[in-house]
C-alpha atoms as a PDB file:
ATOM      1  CA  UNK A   1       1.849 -18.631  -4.776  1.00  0.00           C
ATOM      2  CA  UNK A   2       1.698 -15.717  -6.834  1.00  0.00           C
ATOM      3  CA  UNK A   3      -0.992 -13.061  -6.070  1.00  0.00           C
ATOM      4  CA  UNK A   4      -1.811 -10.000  -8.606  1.00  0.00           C
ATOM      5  CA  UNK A   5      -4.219  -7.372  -7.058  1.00  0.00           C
ATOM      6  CA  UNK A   6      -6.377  -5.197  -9.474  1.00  0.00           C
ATOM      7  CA  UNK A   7      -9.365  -3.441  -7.613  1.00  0.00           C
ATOM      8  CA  UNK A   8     -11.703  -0.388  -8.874  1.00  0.00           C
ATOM      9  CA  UNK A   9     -14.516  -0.510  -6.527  1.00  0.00           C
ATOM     10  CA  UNK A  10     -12.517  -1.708  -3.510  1.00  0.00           C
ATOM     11  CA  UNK A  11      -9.100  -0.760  -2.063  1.00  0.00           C
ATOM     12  CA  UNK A  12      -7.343  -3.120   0.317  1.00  0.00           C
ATOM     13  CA  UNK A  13      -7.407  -6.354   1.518  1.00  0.00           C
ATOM     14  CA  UNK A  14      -5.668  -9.393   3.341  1.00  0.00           C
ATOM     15  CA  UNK A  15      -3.242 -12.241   1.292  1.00  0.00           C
ATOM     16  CA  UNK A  16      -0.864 -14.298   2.481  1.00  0.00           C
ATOM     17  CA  UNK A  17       1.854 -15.995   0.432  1.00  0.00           C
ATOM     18  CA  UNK A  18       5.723 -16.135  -0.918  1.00  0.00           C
ATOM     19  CA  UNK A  19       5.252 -13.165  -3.361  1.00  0.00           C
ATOM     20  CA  UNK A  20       2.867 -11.296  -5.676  1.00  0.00           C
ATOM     21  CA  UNK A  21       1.916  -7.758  -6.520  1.00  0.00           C
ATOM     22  CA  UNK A  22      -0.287  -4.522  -5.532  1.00  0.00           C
ATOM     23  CA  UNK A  23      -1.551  -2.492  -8.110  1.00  0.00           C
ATOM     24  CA  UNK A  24      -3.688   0.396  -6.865  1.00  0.00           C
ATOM     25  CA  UNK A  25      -6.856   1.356  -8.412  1.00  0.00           C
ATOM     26  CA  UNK A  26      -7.194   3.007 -11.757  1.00  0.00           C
ATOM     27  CA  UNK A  27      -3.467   2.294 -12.359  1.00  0.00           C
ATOM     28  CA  UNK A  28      -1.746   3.672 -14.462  1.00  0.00           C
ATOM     29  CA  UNK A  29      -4.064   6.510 -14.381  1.00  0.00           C
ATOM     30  CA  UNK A  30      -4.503   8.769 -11.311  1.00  0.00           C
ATOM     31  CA  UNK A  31      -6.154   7.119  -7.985  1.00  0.00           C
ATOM     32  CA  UNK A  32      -9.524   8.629  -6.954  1.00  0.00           C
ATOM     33  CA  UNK A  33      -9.842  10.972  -4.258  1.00  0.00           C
ATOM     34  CA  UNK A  34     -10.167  10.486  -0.282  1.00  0.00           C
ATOM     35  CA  UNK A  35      -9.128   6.340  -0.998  1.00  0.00           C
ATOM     36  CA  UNK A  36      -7.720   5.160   2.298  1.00  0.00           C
ATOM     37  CA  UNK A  37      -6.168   1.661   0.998  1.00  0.00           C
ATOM     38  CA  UNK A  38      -5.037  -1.188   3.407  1.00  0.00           C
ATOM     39  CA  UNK A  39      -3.809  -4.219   2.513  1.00  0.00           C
ATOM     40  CA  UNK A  40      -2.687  -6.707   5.282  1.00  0.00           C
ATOM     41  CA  UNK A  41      -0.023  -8.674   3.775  1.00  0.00           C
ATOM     42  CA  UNK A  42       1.674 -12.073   5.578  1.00  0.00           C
ATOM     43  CA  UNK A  43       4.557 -13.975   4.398  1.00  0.00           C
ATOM     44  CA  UNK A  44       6.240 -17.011   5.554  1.00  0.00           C
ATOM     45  CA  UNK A  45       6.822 -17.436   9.425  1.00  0.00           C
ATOM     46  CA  UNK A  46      10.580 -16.927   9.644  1.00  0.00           C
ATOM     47  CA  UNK A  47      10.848 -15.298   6.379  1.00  0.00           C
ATOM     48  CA  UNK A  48      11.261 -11.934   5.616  1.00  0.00           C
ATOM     49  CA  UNK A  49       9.581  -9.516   3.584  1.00  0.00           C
ATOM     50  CA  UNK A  50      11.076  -7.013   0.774  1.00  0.00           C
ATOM     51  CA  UNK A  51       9.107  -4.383  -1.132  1.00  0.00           C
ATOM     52  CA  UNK A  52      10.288  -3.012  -4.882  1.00  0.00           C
ATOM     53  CA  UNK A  53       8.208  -0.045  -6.544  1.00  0.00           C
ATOM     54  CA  UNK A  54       8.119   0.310 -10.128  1.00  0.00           C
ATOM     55  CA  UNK A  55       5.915   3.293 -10.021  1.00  0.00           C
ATOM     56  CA  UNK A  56       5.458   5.332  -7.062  1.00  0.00           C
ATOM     57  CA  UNK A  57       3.432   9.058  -7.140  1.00  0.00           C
ATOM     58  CA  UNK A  58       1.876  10.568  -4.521  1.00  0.00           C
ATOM     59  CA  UNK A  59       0.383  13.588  -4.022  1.00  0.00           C
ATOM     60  CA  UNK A  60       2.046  16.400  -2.178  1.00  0.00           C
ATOM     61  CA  UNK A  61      -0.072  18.075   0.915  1.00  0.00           C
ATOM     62  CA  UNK A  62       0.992  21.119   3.067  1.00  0.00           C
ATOM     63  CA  UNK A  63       2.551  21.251   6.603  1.00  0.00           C
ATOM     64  CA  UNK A  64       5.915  20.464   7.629  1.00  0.00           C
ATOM     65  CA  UNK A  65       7.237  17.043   5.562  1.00  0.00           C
ATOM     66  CA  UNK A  66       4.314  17.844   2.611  1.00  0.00           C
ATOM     67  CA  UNK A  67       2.357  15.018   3.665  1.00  0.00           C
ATOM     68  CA  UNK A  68       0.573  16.323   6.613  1.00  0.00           C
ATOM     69  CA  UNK A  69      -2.753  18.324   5.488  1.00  0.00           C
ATOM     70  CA  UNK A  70      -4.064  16.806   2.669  1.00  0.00           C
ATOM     71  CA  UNK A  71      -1.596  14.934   0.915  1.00  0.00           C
ATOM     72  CA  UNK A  72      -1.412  10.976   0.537  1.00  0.00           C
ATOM     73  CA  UNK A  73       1.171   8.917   1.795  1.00  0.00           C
ATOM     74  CA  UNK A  74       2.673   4.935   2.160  1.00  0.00           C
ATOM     75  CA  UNK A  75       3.316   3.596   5.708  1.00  0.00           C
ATOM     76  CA  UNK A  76       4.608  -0.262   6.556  1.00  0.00           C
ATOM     77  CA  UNK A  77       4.075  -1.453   9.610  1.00  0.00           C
ATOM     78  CA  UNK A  78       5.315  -4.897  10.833  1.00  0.00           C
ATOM     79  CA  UNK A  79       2.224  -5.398  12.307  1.00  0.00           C
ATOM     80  CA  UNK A  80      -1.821  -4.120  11.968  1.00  0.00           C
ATOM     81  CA  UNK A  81      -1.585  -1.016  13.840  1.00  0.00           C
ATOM     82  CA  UNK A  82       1.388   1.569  14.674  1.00  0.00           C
ATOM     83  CA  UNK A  83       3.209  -0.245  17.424  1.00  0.00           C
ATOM     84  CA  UNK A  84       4.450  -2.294  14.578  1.00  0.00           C
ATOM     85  CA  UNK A  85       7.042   0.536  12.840  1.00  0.00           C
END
């Protein structure tokens, strides 16, 4: 299964399968502001899962680690929710 995401008008989502891809809206021009983008993303029980980037920018914020007041970020989870890091 091979699964190829292209969204404008929605970010996110839920697939399952062996492999595929993510590309985030308006790519490969800038993202919109305030997105908040969650995909939910299950492979094969007993398998595990490996993640390559090709192209990876993010916006800088302020604070501490530059990602804390206003700037975006990318967090995996193993897991929906925090407990999962």
């Amino acid at each position: 299964m091979y699964f190829f995401c292209i969204h404008t008008a929605i970010c996110g989502g839920t697939y399952s399968g062996s492999d595929g891809g993510i590309i985030s809206p308006n790519f490969p021009n800038n993202y919109d502001n305030n997105l908040d983008c969650r995909w939910y993303l299950q492979g094969p029980i007993g398998h595990y899962m490996t993640f390559t980037f090709t192209s990876f920018d993010v916006v800088a914020g302020s604070g501490t680690n530059n990602c804390t007041v206003g700037g975006d970020f990318l967090e995996i989870y193993d897991g929906r929710n925090e407990s999962g890091r």
